[in-house]
C-alpha atoms as a PDB file:
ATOM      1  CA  UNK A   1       4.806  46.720 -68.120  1.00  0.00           C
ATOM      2  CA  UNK A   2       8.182  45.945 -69.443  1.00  0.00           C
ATOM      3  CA  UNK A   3      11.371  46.236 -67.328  1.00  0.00           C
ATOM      4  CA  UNK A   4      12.636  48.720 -69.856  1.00  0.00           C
ATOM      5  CA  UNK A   5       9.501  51.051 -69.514  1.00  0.00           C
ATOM      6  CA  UNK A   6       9.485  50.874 -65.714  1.00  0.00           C
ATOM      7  CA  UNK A   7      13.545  51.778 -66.004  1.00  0.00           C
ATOM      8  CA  UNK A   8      12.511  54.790 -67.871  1.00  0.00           C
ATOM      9  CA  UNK A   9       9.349  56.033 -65.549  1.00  0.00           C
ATOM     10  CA  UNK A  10      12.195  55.629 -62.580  1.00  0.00           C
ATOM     11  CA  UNK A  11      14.608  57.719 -64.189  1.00  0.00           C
ATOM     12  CA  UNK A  12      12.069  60.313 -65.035  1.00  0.00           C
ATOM     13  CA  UNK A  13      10.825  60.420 -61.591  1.00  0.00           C
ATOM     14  CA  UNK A  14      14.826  60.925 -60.142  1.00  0.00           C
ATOM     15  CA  UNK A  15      14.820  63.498 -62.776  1.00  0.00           C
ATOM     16  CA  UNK A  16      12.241  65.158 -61.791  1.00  0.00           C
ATOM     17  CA  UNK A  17      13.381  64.749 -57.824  1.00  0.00           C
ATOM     18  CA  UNK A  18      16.795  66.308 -58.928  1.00  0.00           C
ATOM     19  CA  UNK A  19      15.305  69.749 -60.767  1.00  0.00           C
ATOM     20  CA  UNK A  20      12.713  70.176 -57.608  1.00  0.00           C
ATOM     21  CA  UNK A  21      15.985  69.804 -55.611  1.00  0.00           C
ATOM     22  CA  UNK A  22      17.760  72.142 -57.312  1.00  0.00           C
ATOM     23  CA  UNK A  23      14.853  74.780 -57.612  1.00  0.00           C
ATOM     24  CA  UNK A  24      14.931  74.193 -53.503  1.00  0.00           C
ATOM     25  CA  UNK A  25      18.442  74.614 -53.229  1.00  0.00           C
ATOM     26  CA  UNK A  26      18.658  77.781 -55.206  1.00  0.00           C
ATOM     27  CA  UNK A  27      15.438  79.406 -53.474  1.00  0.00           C
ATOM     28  CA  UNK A  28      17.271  78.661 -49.930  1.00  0.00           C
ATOM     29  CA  UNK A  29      20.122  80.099 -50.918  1.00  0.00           C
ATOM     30  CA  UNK A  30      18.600  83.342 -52.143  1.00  0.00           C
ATOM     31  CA  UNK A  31      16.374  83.515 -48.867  1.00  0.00           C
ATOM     32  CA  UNK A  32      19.794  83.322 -46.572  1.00  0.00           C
ATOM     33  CA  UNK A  33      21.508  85.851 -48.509  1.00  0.00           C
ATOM     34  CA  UNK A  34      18.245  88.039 -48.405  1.00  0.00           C
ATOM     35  CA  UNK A  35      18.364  87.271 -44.510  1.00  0.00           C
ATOM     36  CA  UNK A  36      21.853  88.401 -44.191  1.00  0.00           C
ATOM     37  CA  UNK A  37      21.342  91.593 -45.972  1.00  0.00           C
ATOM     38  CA  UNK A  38      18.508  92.434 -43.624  1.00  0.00           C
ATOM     39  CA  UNK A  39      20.078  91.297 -40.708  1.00  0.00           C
ATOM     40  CA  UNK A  40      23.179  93.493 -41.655  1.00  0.00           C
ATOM     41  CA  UNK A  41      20.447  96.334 -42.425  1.00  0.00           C
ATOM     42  CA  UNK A  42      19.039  95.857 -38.627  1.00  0.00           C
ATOM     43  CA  UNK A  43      22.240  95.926 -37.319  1.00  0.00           C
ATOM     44  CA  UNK A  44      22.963  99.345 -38.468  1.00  0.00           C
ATOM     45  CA  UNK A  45      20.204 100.702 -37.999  1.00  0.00           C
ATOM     46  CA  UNK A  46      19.738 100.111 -34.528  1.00  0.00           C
ATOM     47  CA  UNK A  47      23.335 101.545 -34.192  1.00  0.00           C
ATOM     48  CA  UNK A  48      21.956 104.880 -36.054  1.00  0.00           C
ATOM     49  CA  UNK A  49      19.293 104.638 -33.254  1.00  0.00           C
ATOM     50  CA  UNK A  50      21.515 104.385 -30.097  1.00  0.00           C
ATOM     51  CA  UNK A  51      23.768 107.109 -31.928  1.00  0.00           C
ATOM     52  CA  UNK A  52      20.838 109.306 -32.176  1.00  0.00           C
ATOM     53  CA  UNK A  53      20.062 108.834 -28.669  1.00  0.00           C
ATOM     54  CA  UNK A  54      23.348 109.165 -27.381  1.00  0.00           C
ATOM     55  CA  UNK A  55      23.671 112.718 -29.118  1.00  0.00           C
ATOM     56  CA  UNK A  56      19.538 114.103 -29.160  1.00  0.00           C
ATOM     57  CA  UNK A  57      18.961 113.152 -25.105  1.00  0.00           C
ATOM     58  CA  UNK A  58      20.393 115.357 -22.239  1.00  0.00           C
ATOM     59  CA  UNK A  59      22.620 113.171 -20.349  1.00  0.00           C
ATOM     60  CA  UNK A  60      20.655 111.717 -16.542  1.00  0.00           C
ATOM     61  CA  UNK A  61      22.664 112.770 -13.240  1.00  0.00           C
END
C-alpha cells in the first residue's frame, strides 16, 4: 500500500471520528437541555404540591 493511499484511509477515518463527534456532541446537548426542562418542570410542580397542601390540610396544634 502506497503512502498516498494510507494518507487517504487516515483522513477518512479522522473524518469519520469528527462527524461521530459531532453527532455526540449535538445528542448531549439536546439531552441537558431536555434535563433542564424537566428538572425546571419538577421544581414547580412539587411547589404546586406543597401549595396544595399548605391550603387543602387543616393546620396541626
Amino acid at each position: 500500500m502506497s503512502l498516498v493511499s494510507r494518507l487517504k484511509e487516515k483522513e477518512q477515518v479522522i473524518e469519520l471520528s469528527r462527524s461521530e463527534a459531532s453527532i455526540n456532541a449535538q445528542a448531549v446537548k439536546k439531552f441537558v437541555e431536555e434535563n433542564r426542562k424537566l428538572s425546571g418542570e419538577c421544581e414547580d410542580l412539587a411547589k404546586q404540591c406543597k401549595n396544595w397542601e399548605e391550603n387543602a390540610l387543616p393546620s396541626r396544634p
